[in-house]
PDB file of N, CA and C in Angstrom:
ATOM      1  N   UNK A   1      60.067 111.658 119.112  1.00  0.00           N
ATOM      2  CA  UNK A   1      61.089 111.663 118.069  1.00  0.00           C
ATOM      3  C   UNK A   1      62.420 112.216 118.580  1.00  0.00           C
ATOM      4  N   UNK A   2      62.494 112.957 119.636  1.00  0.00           N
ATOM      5  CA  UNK A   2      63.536 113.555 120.385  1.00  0.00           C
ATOM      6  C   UNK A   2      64.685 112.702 120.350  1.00  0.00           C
ATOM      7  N   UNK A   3      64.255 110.990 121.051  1.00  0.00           N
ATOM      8  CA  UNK A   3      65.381 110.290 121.836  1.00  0.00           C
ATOM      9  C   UNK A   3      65.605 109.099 120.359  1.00  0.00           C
ATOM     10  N   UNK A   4      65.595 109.030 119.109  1.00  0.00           N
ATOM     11  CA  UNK A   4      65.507 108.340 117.975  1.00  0.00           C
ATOM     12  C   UNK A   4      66.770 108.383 117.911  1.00  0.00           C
ATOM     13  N   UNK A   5      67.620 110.011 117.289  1.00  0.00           N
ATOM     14  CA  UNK A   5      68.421 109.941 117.066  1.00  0.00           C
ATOM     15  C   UNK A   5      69.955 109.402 118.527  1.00  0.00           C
ATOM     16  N   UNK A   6      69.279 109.940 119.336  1.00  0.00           N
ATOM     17  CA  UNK A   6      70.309 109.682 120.639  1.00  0.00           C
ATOM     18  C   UNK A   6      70.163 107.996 120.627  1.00  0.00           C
ATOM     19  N   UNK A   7      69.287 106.972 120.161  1.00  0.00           N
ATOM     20  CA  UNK A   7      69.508 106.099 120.402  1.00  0.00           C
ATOM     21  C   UNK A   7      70.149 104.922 118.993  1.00  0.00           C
ATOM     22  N   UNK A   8      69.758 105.754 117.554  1.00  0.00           N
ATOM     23  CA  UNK A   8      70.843 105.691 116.670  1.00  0.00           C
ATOM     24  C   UNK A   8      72.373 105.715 116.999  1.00  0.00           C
ATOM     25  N   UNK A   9      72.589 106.990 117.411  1.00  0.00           N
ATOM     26  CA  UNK A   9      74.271 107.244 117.676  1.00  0.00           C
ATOM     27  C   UNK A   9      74.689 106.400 118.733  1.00  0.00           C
ATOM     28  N   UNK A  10      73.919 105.826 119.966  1.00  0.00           N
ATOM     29  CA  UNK A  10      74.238 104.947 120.375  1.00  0.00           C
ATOM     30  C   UNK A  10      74.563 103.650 120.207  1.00  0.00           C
ATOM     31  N   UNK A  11      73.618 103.245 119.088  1.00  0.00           N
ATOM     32  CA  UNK A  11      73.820 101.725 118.818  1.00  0.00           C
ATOM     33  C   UNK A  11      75.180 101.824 117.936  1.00  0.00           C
ATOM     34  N   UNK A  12      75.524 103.486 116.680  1.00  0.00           N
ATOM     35  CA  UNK A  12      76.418 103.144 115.896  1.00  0.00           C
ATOM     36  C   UNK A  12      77.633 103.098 117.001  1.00  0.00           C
ATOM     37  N   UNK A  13      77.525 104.003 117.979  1.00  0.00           N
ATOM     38  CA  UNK A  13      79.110 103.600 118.538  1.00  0.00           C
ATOM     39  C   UNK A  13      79.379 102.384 119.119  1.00  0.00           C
ATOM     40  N   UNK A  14      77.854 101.244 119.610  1.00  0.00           N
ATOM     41  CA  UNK A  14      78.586 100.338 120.115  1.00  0.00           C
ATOM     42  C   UNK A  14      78.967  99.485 118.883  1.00  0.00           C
ATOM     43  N   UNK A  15      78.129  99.587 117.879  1.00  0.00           N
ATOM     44  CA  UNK A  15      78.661  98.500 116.820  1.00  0.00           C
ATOM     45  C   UNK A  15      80.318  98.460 116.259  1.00  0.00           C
ATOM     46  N   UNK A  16      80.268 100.022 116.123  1.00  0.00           N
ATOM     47  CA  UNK A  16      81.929 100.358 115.905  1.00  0.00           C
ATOM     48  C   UNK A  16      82.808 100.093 117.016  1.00  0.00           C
ATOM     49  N   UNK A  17      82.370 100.272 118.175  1.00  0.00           N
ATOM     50  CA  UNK A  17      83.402  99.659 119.170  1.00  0.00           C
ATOM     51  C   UNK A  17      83.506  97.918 119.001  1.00  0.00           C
ATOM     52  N   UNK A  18      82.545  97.228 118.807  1.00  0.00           N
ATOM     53  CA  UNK A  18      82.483  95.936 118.758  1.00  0.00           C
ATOM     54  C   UNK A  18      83.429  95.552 117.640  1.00  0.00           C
ATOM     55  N   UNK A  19      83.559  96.031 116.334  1.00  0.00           N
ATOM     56  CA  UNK A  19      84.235  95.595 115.227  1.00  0.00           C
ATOM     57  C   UNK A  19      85.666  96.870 115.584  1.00  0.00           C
ATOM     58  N   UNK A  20      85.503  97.092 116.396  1.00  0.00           N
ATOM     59  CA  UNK A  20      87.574  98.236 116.265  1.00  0.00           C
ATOM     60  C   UNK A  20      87.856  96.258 117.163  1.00  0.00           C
ATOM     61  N   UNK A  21      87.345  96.233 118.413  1.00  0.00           N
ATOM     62  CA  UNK A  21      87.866  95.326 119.077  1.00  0.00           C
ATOM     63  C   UNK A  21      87.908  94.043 118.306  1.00  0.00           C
ATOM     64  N   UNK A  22      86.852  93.547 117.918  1.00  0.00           N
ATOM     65  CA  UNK A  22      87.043  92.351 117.384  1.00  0.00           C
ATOM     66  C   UNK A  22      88.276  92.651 116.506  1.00  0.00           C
ATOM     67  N   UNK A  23      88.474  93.639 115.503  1.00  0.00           N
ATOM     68  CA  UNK A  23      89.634  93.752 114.521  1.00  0.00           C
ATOM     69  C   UNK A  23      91.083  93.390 115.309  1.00  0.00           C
ATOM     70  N   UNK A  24      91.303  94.316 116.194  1.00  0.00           N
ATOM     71  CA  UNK A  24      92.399  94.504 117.549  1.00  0.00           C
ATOM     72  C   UNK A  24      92.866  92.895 118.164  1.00  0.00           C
ATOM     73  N   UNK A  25      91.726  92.197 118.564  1.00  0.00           N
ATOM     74  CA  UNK A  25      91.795  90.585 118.706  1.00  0.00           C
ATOM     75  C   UNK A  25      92.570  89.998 117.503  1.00  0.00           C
ATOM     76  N   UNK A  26      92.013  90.103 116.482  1.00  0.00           N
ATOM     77  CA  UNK A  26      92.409  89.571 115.030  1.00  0.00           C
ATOM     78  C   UNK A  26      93.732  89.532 115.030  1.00  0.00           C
ATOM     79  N   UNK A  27      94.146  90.964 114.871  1.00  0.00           N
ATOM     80  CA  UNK A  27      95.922  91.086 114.799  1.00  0.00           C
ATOM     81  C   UNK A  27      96.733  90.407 115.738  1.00  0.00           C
ATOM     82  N   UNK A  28      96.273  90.277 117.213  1.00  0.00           N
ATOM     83  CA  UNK A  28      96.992  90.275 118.072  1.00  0.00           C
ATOM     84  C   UNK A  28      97.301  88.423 117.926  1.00  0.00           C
ATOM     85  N   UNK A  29      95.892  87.829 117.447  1.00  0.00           N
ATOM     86  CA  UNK A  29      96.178  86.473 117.449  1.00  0.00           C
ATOM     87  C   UNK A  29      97.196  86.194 116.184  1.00  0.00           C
ATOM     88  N   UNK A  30      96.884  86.602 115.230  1.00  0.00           N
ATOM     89  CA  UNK A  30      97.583  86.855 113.879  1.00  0.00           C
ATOM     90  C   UNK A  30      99.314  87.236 114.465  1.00  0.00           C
ATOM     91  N   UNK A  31      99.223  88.127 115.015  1.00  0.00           N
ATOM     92  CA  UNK A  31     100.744  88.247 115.076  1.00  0.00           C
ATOM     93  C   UNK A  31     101.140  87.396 116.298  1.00  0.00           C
ATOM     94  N   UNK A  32     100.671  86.460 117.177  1.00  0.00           N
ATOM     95  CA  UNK A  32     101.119  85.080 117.871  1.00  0.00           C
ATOM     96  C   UNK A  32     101.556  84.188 116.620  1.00  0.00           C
ATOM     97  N   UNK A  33     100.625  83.761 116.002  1.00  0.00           N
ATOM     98  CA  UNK A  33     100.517  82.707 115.352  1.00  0.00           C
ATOM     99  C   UNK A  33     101.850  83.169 114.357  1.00  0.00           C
ATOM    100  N   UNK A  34     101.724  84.151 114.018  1.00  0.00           N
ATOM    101  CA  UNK A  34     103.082  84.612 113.080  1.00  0.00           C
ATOM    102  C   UNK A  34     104.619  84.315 114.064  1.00  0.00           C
ATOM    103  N   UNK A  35     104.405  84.823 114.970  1.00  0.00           N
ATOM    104  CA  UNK A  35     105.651  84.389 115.645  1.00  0.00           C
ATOM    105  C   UNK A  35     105.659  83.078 115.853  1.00  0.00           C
ATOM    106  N   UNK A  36     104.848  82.143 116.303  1.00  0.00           N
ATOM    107  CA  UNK A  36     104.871  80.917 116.320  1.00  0.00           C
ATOM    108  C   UNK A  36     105.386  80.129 114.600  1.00  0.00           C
ATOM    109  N   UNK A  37     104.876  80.877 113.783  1.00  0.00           N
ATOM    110  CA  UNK A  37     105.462  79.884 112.393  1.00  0.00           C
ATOM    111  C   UNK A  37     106.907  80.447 111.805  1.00  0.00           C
ATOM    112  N   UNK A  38     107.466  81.205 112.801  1.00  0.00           N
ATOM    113  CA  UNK A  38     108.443  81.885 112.156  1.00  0.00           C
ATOM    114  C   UNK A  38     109.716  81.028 113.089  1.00  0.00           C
ATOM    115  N   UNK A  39     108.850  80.617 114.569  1.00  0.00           N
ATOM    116  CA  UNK A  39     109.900  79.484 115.168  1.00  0.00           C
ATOM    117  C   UNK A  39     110.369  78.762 114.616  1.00  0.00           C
ATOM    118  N   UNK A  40     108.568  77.834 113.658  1.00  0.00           N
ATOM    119  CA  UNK A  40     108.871  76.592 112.970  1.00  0.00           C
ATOM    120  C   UNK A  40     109.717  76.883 111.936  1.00  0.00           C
ATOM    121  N   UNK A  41     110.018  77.963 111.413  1.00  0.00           N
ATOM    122  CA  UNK A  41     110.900  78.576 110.353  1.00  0.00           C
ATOM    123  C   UNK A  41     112.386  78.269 110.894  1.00  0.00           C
ATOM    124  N   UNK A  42     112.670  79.081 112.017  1.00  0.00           N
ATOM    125  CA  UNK A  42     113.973  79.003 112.785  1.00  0.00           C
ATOM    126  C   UNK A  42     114.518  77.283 113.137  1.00  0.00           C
ATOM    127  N   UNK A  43     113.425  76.725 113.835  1.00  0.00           N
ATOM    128  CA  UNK A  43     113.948  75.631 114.198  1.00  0.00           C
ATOM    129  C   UNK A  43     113.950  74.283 113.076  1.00  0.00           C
ATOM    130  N   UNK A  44     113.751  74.531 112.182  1.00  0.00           N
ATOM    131  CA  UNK A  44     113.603  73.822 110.918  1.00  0.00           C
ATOM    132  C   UNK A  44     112.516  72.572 111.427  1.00  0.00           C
ATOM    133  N   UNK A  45     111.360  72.861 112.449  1.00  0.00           N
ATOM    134  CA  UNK A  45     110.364  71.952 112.673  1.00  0.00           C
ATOM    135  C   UNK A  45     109.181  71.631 111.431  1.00  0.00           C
ATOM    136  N   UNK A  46     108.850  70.739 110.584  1.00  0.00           N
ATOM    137  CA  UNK A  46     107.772  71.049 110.022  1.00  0.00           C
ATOM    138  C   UNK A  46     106.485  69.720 110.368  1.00  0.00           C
ATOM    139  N   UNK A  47     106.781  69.676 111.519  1.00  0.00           N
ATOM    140  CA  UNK A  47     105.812  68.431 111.810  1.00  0.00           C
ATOM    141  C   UNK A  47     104.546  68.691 111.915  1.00  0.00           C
ATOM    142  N   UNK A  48     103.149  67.643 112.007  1.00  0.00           N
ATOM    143  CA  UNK A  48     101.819  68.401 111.961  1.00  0.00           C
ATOM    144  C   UNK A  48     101.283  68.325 113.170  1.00  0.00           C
ATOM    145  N   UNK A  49     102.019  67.990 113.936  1.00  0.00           N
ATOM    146  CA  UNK A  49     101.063  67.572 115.451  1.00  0.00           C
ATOM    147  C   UNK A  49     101.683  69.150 115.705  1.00  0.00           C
ATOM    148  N   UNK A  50     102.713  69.972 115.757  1.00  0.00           N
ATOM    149  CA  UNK A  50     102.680  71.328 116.090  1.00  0.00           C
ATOM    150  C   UNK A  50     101.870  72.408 115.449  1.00  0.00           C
ATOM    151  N   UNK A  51     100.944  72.987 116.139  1.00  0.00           N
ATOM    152  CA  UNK A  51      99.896  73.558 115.690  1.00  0.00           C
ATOM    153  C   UNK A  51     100.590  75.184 116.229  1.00  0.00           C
ATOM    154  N   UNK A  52      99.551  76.137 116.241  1.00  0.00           N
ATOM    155  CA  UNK A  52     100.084  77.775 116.963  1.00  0.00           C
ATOM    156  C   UNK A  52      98.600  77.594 117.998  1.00  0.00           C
ATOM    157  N   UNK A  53      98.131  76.567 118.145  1.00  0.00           N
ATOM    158  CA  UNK A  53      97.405  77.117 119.417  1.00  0.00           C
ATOM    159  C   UNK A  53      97.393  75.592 120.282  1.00  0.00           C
ATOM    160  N   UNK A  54      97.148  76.028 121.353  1.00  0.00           N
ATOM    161  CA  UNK A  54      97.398  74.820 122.454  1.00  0.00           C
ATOM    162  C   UNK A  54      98.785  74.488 122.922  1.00  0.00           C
ATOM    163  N   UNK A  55      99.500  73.796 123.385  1.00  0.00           N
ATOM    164  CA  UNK A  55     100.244  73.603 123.365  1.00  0.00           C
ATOM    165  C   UNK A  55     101.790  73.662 122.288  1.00  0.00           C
ATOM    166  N   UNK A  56     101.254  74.162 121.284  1.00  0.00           N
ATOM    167  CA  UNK A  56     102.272  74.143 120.440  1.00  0.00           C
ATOM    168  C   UNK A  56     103.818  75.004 120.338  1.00  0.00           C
ATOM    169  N   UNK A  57     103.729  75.895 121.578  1.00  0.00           N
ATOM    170  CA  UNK A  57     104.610  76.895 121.515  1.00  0.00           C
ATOM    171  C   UNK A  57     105.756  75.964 122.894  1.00  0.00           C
ATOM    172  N   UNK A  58     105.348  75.177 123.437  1.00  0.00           N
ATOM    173  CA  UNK A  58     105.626  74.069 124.498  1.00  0.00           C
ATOM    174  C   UNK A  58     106.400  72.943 123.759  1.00  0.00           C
ATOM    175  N   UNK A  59     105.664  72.256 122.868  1.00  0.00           N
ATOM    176  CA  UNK A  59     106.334  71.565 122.161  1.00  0.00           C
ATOM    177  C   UNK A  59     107.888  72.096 121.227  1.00  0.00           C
ATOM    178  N   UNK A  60     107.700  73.119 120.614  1.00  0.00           N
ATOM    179  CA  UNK A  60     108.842  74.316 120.402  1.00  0.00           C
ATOM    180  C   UNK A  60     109.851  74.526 121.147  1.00  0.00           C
ATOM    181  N   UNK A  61     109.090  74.545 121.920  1.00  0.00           N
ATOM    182  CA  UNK A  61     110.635  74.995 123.514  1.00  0.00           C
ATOM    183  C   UNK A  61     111.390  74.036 123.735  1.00  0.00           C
ATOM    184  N   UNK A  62     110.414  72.327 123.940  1.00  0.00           N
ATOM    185  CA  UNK A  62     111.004  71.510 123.738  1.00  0.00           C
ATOM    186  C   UNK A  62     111.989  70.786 122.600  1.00  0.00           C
ATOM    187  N   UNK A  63     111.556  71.192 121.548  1.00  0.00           N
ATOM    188  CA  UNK A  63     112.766  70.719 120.820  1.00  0.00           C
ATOM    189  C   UNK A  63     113.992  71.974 120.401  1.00  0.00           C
ATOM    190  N   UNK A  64     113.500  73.139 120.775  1.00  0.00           N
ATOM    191  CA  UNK A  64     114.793  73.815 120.857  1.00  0.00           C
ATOM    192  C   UNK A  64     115.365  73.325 122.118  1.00  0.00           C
ATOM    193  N   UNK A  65     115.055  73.295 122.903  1.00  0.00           N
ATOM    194  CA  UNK A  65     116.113  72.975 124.084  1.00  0.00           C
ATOM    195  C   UNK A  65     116.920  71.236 123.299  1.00  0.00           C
ATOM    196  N   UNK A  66     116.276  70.730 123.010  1.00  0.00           N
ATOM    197  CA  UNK A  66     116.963  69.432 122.435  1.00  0.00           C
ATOM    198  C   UNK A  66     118.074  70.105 121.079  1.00  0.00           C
ATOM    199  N   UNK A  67     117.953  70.793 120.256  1.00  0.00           N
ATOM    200  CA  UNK A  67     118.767  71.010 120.038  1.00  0.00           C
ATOM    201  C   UNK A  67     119.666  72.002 120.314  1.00  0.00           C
ATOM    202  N   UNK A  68     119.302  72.566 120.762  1.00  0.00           N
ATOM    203  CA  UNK A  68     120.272  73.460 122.031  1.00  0.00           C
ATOM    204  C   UNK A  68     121.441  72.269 122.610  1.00  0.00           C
ATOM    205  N   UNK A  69     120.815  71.180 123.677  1.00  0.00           N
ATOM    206  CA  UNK A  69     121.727  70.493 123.876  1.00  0.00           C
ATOM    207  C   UNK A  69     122.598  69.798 122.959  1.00  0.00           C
ATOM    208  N   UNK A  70     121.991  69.671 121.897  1.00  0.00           N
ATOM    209  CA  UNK A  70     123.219  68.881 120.556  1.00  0.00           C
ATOM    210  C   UNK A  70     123.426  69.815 119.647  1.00  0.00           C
ATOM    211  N   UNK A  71     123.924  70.931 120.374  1.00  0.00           N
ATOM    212  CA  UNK A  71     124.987  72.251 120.123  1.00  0.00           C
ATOM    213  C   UNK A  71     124.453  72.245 118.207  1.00  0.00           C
ATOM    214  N   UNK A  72     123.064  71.956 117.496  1.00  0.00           N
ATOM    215  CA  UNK A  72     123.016  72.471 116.232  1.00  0.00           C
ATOM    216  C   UNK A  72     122.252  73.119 116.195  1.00  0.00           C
ATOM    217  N   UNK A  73     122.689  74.549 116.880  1.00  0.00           N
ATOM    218  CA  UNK A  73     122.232  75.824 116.396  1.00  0.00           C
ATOM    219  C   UNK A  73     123.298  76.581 116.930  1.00  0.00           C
ATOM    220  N   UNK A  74     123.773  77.883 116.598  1.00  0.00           N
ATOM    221  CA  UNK A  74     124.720  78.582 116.578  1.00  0.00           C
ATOM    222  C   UNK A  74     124.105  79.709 117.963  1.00  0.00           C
ATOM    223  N   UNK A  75     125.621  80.632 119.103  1.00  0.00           N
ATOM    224  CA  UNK A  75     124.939  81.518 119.575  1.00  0.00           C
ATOM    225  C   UNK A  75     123.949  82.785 119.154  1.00  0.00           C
ATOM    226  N   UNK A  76     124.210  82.653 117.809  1.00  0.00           N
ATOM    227  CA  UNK A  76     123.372  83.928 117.362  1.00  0.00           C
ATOM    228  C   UNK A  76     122.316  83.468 117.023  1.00  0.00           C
ATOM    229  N   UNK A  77     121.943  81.951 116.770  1.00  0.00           N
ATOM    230  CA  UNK A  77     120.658  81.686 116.615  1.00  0.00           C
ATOM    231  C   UNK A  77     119.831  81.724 117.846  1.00  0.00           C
ATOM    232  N   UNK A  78     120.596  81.173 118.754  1.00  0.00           N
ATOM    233  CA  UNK A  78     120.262  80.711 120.305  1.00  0.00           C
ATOM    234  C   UNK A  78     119.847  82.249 120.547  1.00  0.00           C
ATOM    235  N   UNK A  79     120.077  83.069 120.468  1.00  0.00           N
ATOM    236  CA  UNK A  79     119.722  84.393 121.258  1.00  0.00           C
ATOM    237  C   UNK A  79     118.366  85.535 120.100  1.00  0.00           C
ATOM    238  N   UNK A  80     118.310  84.936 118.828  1.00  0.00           N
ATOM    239  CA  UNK A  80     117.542  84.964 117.769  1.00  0.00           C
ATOM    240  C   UNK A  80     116.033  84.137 118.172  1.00  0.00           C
ATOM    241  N   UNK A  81     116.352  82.999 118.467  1.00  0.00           N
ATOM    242  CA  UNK A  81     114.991  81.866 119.159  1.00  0.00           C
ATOM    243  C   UNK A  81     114.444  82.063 120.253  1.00  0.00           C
ATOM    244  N   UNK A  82     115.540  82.580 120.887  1.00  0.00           N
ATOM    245  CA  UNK A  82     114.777  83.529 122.465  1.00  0.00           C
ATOM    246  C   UNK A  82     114.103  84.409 122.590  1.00  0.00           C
ATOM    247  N   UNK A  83     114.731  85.247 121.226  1.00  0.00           N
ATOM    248  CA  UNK A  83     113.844  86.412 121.273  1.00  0.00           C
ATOM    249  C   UNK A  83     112.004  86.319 120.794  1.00  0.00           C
ATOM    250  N   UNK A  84     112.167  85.538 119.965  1.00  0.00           N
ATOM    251  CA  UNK A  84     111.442  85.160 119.344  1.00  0.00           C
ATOM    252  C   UNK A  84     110.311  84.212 120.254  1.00  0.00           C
ATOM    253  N   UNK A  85     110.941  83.633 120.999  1.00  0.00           N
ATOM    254  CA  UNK A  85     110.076  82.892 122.440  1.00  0.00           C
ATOM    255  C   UNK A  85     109.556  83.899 122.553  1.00  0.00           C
ATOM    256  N   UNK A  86     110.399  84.785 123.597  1.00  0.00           N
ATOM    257  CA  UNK A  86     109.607  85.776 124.651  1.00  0.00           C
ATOM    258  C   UNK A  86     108.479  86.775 123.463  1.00  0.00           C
ATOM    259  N   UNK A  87     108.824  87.207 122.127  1.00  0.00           N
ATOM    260  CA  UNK A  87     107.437  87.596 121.481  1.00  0.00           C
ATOM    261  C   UNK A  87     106.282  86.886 121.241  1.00  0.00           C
ATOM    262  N   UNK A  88     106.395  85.653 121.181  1.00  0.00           N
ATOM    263  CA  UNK A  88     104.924  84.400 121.028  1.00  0.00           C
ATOM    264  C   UNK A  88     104.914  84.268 122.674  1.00  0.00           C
ATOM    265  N   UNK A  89     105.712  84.217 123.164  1.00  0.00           N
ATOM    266  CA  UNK A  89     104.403  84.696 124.841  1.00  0.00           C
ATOM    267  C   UNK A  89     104.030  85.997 125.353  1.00  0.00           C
ATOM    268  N   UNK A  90     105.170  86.516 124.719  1.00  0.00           N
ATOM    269  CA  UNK A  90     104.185  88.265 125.498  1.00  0.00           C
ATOM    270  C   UNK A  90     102.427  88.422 124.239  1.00  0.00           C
ATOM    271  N   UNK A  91     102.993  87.914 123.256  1.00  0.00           N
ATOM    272  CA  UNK A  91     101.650  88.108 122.089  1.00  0.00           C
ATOM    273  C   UNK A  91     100.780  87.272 122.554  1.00  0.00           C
ATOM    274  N   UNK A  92     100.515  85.904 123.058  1.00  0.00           N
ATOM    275  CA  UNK A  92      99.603  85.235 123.837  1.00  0.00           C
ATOM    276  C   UNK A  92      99.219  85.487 125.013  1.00  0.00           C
ATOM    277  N   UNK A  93     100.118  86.177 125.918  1.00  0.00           N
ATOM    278  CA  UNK A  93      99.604  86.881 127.022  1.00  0.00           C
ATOM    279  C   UNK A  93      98.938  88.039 127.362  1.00  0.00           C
ATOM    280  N   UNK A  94      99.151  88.990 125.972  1.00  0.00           N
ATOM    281  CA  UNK A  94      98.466  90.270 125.590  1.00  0.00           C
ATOM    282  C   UNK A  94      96.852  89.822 125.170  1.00  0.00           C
ATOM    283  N   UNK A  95      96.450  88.710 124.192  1.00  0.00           N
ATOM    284  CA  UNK A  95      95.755  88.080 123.836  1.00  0.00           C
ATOM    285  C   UNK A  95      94.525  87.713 124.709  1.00  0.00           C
ATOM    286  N   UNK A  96      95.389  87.133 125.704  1.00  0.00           N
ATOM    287  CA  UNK A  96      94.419  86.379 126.630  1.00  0.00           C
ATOM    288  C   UNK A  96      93.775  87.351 127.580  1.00  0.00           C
ATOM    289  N   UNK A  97      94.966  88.406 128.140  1.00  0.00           N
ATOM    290  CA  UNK A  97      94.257  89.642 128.694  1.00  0.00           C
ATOM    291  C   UNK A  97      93.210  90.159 127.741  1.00  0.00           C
ATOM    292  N   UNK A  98      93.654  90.468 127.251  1.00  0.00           N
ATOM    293  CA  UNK A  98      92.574  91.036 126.372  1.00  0.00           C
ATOM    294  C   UNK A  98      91.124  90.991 126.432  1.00  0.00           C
ATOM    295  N   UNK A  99      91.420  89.218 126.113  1.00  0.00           N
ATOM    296  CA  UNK A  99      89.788  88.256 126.197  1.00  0.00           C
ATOM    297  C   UNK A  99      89.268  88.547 127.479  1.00  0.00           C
ATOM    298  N   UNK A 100      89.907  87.884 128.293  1.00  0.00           N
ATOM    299  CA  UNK A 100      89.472  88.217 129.632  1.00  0.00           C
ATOM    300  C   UNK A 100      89.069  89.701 130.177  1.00  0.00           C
ATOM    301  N   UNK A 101      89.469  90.844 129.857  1.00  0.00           N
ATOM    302  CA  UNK A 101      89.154  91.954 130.321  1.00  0.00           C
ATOM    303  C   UNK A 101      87.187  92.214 129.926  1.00  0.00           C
ATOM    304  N   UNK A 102      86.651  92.967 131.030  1.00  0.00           N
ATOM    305  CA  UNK A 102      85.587  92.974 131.351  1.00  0.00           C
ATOM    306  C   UNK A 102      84.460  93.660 129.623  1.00  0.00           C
ATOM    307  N   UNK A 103      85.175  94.366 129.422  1.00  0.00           N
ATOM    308  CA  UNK A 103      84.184  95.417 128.458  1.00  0.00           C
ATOM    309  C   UNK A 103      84.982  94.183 126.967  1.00  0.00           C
ATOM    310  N   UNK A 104      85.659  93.671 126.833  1.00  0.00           N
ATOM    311  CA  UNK A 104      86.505  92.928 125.676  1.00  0.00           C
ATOM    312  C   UNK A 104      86.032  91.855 125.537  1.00  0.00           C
ATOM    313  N   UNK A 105      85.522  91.150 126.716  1.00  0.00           N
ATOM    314  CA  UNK A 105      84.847  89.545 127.021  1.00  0.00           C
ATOM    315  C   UNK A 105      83.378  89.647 126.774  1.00  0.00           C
ATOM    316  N   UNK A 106      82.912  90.473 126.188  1.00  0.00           N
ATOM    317  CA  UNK A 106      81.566  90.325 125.293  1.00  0.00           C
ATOM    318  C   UNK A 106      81.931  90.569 123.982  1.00  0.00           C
ATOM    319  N   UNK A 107      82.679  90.659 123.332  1.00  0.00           N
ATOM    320  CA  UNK A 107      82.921  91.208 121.924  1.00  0.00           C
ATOM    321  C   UNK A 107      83.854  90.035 121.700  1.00  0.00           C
ATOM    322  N   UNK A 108      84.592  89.397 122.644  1.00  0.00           N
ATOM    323  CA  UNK A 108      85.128  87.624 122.577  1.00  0.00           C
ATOM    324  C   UNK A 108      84.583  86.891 122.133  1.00  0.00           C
ATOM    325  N   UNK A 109      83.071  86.867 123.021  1.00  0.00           N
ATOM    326  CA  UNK A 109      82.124  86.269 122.999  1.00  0.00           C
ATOM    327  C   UNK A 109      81.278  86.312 122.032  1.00  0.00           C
ATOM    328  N   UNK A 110      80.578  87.251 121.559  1.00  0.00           N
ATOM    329  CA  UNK A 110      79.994  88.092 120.675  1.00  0.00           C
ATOM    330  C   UNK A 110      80.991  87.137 119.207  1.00  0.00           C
ATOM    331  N   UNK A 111      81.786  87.600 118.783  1.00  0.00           N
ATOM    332  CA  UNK A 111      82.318  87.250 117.585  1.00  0.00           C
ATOM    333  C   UNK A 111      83.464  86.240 117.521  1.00  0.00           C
ATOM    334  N   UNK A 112      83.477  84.879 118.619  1.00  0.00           N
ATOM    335  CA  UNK A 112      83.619  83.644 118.864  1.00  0.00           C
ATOM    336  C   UNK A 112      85.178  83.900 119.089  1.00  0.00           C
ATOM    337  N   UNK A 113      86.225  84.555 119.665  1.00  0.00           N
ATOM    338  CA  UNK A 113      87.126  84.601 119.813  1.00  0.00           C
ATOM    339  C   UNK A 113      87.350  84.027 121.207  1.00  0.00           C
ATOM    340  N   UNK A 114      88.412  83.106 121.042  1.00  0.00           N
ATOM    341  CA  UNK A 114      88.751  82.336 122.057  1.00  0.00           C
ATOM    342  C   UNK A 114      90.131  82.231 122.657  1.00  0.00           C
ATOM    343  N   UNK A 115      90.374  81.981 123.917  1.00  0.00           N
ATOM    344  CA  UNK A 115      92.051  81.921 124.366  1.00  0.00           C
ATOM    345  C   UNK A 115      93.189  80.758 123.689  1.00  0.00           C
ATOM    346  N   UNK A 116      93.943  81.336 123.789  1.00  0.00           N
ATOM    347  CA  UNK A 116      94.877  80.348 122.519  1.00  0.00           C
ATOM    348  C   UNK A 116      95.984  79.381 123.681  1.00  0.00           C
TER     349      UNK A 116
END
């Protein structure tokens, strides 16, 4: 009866570590995908083939740069959309580390979280 409780407190901390991380994943994709619909906000895109995962932050770039070249967006937008780039890739690149990191890539796995 000694090792019961030592192996209780064990299982509760991994379960709680499993759901802090899975939660931690959640946001991080959540706040990509938020920056990604806040582009489609900026760039007045509302088409359906642009999604927030796969390629969709690519397709974005591409038509800001198109209208970039037909000067309809202003410099303060232009430096507003950039910023806004570089947060939907540092948030997908935080993401993907994430997944990939060693003790994180069973709790990926574990509760079906995937690279975006």
């Amino acid at each position: 009866m000694g090792f019961v409780p030592i192996f209780i407190t064990l299982g509760a901390f991994v379960g709680m570590f499993s759901l802090l991380v899975s939660h931690n994943m959640g946001l991080r994709r959540k706040r990509y995908m938020a920056a990604v619909e806040e582009l489609q906000n900026q760039l007045q895109v509302s088409s359906p083939k642009i999604s927030s995962e796969g390629d969709g932050l690519r397709v974005l770039e591409g038509e800001f740069q198109r209208q970039r070249a037909a000067k309809k967006v202003s410099e303060l937008e232009i430096a507003k959309i950039e910023r806004l780039f570089q947060e939907a890739k540092l948030g997908r690149h935080a993401y993907r580390t994430l997944i990939r990191t060693k003790p994180y890539a069973f709790v990926a796995k574990l509760f079906g979280h995937r690279p975006i």
